[in-house]
C-alpha atoms as a PDB file:
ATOM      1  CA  UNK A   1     -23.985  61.915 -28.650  1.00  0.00           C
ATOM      2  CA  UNK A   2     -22.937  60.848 -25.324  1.00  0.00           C
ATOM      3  CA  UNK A   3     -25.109  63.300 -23.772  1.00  0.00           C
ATOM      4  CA  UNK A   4     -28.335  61.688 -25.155  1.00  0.00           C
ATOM      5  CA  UNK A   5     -30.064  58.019 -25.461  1.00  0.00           C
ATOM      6  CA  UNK A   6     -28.169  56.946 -28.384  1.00  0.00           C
ATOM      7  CA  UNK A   7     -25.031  57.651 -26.816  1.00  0.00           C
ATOM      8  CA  UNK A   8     -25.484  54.034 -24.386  1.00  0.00           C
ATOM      9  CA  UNK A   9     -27.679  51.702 -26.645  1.00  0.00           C
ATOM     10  CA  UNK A  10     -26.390  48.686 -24.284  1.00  0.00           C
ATOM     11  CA  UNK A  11     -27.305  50.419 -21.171  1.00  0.00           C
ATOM     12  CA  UNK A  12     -30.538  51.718 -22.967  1.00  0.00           C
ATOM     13  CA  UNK A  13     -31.649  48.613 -23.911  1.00  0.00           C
ATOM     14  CA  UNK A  14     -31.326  47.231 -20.265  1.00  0.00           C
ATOM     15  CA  UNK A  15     -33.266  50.153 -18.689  1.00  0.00           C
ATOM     16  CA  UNK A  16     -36.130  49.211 -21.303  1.00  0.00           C
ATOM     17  CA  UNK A  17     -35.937  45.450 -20.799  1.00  0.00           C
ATOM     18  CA  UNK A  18     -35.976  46.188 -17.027  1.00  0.00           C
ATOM     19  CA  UNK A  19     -38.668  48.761 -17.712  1.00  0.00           C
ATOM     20  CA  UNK A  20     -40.343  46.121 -19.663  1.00  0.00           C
ATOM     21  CA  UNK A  21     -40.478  43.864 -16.770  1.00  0.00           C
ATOM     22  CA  UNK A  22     -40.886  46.125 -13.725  1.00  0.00           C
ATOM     23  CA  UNK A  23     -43.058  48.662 -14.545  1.00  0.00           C
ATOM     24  CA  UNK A  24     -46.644  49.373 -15.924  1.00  0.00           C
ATOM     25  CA  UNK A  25     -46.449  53.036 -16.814  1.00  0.00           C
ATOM     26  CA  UNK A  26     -42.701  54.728 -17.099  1.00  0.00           C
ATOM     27  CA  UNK A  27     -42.418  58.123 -17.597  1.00  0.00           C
ATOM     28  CA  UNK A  28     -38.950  59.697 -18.321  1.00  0.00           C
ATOM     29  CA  UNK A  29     -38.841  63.885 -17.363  1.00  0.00           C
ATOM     30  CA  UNK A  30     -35.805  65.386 -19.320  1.00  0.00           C
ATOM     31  CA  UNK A  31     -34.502  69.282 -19.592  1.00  0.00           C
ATOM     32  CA  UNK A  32     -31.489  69.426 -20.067  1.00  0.00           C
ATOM     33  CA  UNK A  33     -31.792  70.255 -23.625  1.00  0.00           C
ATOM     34  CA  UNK A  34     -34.154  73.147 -23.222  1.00  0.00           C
ATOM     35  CA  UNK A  35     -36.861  72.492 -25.822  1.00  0.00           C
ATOM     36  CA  UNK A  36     -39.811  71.441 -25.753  1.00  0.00           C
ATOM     37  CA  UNK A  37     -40.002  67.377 -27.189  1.00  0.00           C
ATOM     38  CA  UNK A  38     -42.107  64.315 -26.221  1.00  0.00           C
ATOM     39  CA  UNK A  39     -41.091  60.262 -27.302  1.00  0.00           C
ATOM     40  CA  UNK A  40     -42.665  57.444 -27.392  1.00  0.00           C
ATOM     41  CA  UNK A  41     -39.995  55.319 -26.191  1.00  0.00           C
ATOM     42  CA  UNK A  42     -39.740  51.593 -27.351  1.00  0.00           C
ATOM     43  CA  UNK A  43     -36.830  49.253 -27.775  1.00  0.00           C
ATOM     44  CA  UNK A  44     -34.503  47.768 -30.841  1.00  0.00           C
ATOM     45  CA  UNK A  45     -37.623  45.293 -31.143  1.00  0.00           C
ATOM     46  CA  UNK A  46     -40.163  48.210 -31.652  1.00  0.00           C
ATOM     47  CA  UNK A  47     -41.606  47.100 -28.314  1.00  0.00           C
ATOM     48  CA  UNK A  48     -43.429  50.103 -26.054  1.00  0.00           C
ATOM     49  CA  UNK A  49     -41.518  50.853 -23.570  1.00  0.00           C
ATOM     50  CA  UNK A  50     -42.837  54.320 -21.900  1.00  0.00           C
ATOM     51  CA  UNK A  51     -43.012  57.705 -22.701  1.00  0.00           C
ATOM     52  CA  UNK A  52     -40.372  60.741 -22.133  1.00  0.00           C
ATOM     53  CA  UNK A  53     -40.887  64.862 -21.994  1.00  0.00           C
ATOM     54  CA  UNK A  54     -38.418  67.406 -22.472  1.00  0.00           C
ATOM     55  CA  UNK A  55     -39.182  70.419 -21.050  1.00  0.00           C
ATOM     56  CA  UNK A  56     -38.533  73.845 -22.789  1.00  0.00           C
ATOM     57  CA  UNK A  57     -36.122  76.274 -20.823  1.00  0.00           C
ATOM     58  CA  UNK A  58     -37.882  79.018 -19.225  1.00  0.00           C
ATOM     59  CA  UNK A  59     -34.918  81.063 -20.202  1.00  0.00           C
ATOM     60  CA  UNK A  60     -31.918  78.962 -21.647  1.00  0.00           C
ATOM     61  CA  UNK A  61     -31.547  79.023 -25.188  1.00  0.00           C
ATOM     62  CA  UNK A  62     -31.936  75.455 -26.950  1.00  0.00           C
ATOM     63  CA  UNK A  63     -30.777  74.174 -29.840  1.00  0.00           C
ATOM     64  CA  UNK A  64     -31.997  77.204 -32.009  1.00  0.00           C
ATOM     65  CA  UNK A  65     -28.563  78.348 -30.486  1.00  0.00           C
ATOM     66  CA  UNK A  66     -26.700  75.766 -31.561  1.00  0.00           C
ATOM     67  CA  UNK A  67     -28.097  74.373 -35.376  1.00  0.00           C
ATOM     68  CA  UNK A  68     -28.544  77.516 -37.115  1.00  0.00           C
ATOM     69  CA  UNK A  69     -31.644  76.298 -38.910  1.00  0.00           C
ATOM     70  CA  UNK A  70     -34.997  77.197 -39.414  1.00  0.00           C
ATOM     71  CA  UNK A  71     -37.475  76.186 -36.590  1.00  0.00           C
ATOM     72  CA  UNK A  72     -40.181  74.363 -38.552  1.00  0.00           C
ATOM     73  CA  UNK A  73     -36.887  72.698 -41.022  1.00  0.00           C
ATOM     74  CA  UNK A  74     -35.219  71.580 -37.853  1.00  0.00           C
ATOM     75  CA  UNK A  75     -38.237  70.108 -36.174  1.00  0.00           C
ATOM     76  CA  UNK A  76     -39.263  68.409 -39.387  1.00  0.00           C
ATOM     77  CA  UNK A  77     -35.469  67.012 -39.612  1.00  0.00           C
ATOM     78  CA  UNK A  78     -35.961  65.598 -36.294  1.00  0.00           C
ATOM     79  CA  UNK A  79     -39.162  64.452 -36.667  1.00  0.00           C
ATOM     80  CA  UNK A  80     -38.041  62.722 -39.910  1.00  0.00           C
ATOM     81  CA  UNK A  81     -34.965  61.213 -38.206  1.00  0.00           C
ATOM     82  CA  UNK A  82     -36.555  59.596 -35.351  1.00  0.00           C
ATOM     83  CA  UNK A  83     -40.433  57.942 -35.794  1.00  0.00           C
ATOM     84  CA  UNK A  84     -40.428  58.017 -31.535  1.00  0.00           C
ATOM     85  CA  UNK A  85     -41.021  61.581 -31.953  1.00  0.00           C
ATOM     86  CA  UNK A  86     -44.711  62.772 -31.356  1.00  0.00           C
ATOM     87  CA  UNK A  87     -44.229  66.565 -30.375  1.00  0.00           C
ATOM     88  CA  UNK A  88     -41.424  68.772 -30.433  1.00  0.00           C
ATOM     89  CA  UNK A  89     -40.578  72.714 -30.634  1.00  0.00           C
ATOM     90  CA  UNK A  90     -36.748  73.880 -31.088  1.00  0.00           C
ATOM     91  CA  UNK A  91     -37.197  77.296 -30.451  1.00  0.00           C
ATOM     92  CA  UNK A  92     -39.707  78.647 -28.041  1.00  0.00           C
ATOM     93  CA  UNK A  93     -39.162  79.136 -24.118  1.00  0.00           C
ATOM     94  CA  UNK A  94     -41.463  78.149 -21.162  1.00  0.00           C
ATOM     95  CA  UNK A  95     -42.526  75.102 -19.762  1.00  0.00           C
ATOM     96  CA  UNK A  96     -44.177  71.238 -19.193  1.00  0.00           C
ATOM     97  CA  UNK A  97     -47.582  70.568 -16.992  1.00  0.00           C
ATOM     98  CA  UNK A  98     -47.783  66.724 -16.303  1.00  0.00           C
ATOM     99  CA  UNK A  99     -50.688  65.323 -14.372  1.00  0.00           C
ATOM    100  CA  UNK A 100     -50.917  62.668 -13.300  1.00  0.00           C
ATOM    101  CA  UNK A 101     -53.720  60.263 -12.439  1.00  0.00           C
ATOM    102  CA  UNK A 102     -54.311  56.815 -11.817  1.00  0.00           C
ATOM    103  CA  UNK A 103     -56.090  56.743 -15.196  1.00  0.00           C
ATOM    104  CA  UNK A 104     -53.603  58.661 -17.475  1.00  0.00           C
ATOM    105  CA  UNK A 105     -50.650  60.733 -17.776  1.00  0.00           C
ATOM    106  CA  UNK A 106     -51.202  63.751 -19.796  1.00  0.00           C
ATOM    107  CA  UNK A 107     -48.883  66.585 -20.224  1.00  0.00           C
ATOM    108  CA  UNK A 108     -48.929  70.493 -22.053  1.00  0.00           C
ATOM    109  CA  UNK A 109     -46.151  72.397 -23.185  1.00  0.00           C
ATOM    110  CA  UNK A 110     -46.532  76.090 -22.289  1.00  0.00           C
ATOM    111  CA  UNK A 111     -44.693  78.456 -24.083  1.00  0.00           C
ATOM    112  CA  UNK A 112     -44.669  82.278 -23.334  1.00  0.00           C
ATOM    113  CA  UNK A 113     -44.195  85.136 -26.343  1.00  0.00           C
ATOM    114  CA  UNK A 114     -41.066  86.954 -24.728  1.00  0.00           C
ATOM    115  CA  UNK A 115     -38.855  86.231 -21.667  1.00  0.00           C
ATOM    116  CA  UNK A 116     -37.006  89.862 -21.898  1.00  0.00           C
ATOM    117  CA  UNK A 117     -40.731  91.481 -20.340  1.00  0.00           C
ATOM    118  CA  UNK A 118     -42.572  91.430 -17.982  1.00  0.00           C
ATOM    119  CA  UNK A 119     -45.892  91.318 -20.159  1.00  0.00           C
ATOM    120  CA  UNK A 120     -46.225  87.997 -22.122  1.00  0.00           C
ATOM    121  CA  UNK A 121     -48.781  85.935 -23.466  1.00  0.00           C
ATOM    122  CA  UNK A 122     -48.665  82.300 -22.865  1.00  0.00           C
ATOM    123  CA  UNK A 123     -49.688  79.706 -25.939  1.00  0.00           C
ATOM    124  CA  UNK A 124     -50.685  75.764 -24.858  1.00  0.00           C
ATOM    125  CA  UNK A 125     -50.039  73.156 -27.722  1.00  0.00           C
ATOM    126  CA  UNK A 126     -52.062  70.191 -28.238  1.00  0.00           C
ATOM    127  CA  UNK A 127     -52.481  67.870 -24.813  1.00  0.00           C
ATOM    128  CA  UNK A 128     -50.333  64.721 -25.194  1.00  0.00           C
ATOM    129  CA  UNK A 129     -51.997  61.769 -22.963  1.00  0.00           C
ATOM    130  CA  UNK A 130     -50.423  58.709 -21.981  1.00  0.00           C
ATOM    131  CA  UNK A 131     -53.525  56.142 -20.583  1.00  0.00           C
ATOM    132  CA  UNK A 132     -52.403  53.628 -17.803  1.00  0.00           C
ATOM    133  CA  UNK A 133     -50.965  50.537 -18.986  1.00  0.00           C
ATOM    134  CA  UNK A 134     -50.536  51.701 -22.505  1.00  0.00           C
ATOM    135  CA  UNK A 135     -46.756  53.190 -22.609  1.00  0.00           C
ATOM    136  CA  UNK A 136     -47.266  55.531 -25.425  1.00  0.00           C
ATOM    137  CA  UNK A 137     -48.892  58.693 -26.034  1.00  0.00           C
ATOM    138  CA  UNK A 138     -52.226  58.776 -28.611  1.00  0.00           C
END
């Protein structure tokens, strides 16, 4: 996939070395895939490297266009493909909070019921957090 990570493992693997080297709490922000996914990045040694969030579309479809799959089967399939994985959703819209403090990153994906009215409901999942210095969500 030359639209993804896995696409450039040589220039992936010197981002994370200089990652590695230069900084104490990388955080990658992603979209352009338009569901809702968070990593815990680390590199062909298993090393931590940082974290990354993919933000749901608010209205773009995702890859529930694309894979004609169940949502729970396709999530499991990624989840079961790639260990780095710690939260994903492949079909709902909305969006990603991040906060950030000098103690932690934490982040919530917000997902709304309907983007064709005007009355929604909006449902949080679980609150992924990221501590300083540690490079991987818990």
């Amino acid at each position: 996939n030359l639209d993804a990570w896995d696409g450039y493992p040589a220039a992936r693997e010197k981002l994370f070395a200089d990652l590695n080297a230069h900084a104490s709490n990388p955080l990658v922000l992603a979209g352009d895939t338009h569901n809702a996914w968070a990593f815990n990045l680390s590199d062909t040694d298993g090393r931590a490297v940082g974290v990354e969030l993919g933000t749901p579309g608010i209205s773009s479809p995702g890859l529930e266009s694309i894979i004609p799959a169940k949502p729970d089967l396709l999530k499991q399939a990624l989840m079961d493909c790639s260990p780095e994985i710690v939260q994903a959703d492949t079909v709902r819209r909305g969006w990603t909070e991040v906060v950030l403090t000098r103690a932690a990153a934490t982040s919530e994906f917000h997902y709304v019921s309907t983007v064709l009215d005007k009355d929604y409901t909006v449902e949080s999942a679980d609150t992924l957090r990221c501590a300083a210095g540690d490079r991987a969500f818990t």
